[in-house]
Protein backbone atom coordinates (compact mmCIF):
# COMPACT_ATOMS: atom_id res chain seq x y z
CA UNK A 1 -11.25 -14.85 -9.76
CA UNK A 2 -12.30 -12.56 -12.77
CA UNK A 3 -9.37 -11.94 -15.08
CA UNK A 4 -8.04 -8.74 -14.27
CA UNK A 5 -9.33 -7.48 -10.91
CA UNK A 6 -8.77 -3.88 -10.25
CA UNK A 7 -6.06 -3.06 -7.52
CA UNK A 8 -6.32 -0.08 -5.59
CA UNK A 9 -3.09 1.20 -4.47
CA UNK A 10 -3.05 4.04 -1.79
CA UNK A 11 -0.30 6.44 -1.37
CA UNK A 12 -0.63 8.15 1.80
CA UNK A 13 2.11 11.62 1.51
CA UNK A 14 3.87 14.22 4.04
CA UNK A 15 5.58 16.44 2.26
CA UNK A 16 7.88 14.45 0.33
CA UNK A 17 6.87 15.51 -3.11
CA UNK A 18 9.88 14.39 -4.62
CA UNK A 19 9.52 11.49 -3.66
CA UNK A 20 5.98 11.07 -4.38
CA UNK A 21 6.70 11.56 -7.39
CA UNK A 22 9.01 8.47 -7.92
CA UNK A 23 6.38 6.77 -5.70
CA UNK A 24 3.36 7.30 -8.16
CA UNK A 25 5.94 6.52 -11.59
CA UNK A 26 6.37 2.74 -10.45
CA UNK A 27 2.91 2.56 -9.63
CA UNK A 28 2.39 3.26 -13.59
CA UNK A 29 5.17 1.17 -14.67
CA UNK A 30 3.68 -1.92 -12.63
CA UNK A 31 3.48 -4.94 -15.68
CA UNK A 32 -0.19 -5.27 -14.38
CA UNK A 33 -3.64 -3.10 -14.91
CA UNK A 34 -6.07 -2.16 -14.11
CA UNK A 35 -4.67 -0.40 -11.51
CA UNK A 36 -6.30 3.05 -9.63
CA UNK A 37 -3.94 5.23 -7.90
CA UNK A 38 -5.47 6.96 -4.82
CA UNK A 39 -3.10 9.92 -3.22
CA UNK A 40 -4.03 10.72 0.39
CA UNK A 41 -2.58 14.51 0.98
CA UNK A 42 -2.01 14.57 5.33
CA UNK A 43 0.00 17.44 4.96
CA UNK A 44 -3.44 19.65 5.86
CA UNK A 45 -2.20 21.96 3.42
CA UNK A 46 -2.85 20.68 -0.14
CA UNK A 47 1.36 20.47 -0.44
CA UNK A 48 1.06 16.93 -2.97
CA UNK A 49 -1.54 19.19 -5.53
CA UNK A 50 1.09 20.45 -7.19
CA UNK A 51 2.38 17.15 -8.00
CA UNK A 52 -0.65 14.97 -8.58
CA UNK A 53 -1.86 17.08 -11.13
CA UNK A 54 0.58 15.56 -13.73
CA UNK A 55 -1.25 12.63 -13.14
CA UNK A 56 -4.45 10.47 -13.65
CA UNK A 57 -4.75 9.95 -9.18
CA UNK A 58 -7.68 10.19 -7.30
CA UNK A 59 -6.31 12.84 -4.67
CA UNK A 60 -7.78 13.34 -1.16
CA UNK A 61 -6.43 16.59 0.90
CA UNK A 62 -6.65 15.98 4.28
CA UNK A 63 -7.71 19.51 5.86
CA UNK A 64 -5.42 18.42 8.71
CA UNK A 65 -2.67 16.05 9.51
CA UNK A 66 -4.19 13.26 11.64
CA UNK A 67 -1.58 10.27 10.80
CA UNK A 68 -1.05 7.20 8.80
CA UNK A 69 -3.67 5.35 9.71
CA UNK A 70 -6.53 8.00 9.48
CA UNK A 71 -4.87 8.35 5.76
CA UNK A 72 -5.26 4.38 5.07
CA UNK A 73 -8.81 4.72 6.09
CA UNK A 74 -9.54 7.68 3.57
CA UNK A 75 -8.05 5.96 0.85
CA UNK A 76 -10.21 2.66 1.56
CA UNK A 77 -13.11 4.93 1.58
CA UNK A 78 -12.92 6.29 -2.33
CA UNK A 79 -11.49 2.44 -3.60
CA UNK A 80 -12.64 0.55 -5.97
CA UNK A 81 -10.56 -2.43 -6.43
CA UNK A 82 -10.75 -5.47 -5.41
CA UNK A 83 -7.19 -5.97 -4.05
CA UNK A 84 -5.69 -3.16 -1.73
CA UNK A 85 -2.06 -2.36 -2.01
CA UNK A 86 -0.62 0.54 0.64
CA UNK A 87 2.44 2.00 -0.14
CA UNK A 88 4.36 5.48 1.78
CA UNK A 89 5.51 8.41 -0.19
CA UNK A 90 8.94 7.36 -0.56
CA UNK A 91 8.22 3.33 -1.59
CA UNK A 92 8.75 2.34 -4.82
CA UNK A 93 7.63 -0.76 -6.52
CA UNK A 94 9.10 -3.46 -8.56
CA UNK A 95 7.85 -3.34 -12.29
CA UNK A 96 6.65 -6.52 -11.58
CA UNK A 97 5.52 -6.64 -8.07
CA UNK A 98 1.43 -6.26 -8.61
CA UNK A 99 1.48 -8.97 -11.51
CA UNK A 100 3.52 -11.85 -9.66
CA UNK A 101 1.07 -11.10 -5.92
CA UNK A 102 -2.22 -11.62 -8.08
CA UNK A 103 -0.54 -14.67 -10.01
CA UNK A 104 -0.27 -16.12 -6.57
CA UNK A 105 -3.76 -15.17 -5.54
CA UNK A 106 -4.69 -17.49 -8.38
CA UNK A 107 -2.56 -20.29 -7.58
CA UNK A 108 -3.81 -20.23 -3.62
CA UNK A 109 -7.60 -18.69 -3.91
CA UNK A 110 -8.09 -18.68 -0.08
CA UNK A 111 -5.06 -16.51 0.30
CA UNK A 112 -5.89 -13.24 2.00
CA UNK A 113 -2.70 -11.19 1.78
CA UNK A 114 0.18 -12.13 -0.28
CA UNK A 115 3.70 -10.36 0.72
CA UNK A 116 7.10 -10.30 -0.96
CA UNK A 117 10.76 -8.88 -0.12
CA UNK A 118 11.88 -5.62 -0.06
CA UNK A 119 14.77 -4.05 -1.46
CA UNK A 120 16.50 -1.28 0.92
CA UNK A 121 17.91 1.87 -0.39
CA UNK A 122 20.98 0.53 0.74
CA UNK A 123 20.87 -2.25 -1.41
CA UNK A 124 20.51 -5.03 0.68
CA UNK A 125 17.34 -7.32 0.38
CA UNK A 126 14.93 -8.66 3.28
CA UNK A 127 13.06 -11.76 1.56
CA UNK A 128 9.96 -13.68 2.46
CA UNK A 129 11.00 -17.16 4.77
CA UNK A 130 9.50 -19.69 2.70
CA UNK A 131 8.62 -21.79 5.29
CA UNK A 132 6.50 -19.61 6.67
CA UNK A 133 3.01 -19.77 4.61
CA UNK A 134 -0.62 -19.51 6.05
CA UNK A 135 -0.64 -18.98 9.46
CA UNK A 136 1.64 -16.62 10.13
CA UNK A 137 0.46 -15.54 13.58
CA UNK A 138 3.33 -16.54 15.50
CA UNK A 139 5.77 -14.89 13.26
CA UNK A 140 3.73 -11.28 13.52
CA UNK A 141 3.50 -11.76 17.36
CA UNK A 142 7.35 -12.01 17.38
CA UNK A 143 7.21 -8.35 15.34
CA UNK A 144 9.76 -10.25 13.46
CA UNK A 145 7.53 -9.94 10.40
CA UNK A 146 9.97 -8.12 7.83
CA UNK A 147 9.81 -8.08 5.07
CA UNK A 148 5.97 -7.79 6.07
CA UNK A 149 5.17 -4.61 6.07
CA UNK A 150 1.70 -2.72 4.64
CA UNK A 151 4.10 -1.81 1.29
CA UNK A 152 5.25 -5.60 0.78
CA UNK A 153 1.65 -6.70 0.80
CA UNK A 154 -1.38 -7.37 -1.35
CA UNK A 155 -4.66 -7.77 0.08
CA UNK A 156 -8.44 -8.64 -0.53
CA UNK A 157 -10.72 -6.15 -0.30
CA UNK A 158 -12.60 -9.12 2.40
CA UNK A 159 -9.48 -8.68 4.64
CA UNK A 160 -9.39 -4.85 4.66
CA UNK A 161 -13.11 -4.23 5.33
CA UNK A 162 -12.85 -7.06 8.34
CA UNK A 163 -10.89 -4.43 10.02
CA UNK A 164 -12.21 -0.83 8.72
CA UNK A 165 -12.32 1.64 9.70
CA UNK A 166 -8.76 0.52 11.12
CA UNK A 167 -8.51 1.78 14.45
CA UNK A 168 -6.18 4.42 15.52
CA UNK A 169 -3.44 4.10 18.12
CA UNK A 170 -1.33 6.47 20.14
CA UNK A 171 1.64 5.54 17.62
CA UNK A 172 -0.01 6.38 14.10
CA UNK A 173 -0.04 9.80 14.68
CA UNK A 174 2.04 12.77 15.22
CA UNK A 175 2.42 15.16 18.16
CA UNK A 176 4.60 17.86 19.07
C-alpha cells in the first residue's frame, strides 16, 4: 500500500445545513490526509451551496431528490481515492478515526472494509465485538451489525466498484 492513499469521503445532505457544517469540520480535522471531501446536495434545490462555499468540497446538486443511495452513487462517480468513507449530514468523525482504519488496512492488507464504534449523541458508545473479524456474514444477516453502519466504515475502492452502481431499493428513497 502506497504511503498515503487518498480517501474519499462522501457527504450525502437534506437540508441540514447546520449540521453539515459540523459534518464537513471533522472531516478537516481528521489526523490523516490526503483526504477529498465530496458533498452530494439531494435537496433538488441547491439548499447545501450556501454552505459549501466556505469550503475546499467537490459539491454535486442533485436537480431532484432521489434518496440515499442514488446520492452514494454520485459521489462514487466524481472520487478519486482509493479508500471510500460515507458519512450523513449530521455524522461527525473522531479526529482520529481515518488515521487508525488505514493503520489497520496496513496491518491486515486483504482487509476490505474496516469499521469502528460509534459514539451516540446521547453519549453512550456501540463498539466493534472483537471476536468478530473476517467473515462477518452471519453477523450482517442477523441485522445485528451495529456499530456497522456505512459512517463506521472504511472501504477499498475494489469493494465499492464490486457493487456500483449500488442498486436502489424501495427503502432508500423518499415518498409522500
Amino acid at each position: 500500500m502506497e504511503d498515503n492513499p487518498l480517501v474519499s469521503v462522501i457527504i450525502t445532505t437534506y437540508y441540514r445545513n447546520q449540521r453539515l457544517s459540523e459534518a464537513i469540520n471533522s472531516v478537516i480535522e481528521q489526523t490523516y490526509s490526503p483526504i477529498e471531501i465530496i458533498v452530494i446536495d439531494d435537496s433538488g434545490e441547491k439548499s447545501a451551496k450556501q454552505v459549501v462555499n466556505d469550503y475546499e468540497v467537490k459539491y454535486i446538486a442533485k436537480s431532484n431528490n432521489e434518496g440515499q443511495i442514488s446520492a452514494w452513487n454520485a459521489g462514487i462517480s466524481v472520487s478519486n481515492g482509493k479508500f471510500i468513507q460515507f458519512m450523513d449530514d449530521d455524522d461527525k468523525l473522531s479526529p482520529t478515526k481515518i488515521e487508525k482504519q488505514i493503520s489497520e488496512f496496513r496491518l491486515n492488507p486483504s482487509c476490505g472494509v474496516v469499521y469502528c464504534g460509534m459514539k451516540w449523541q446521547s453519549g453512550s458508545k456501540s463498539l466493534p465485538d472483537p471476536i468478530v473479524k473476517a467473515d462477518v456474514l452471519t453477523e450482517v444477516l442477523s441485522l445485528d451489525t451495529s456499530p456497522c453502519v456505512t459512517s463506521s466504515m472504511l472501504m477499498k475502492r475494489p469493494v465499492i466498484e464490486k457493487v456500483y452502481p449500488i442498486p436502489e431499493y424501495e427503502a432508500s428513497t423518499a415518498t409522500c
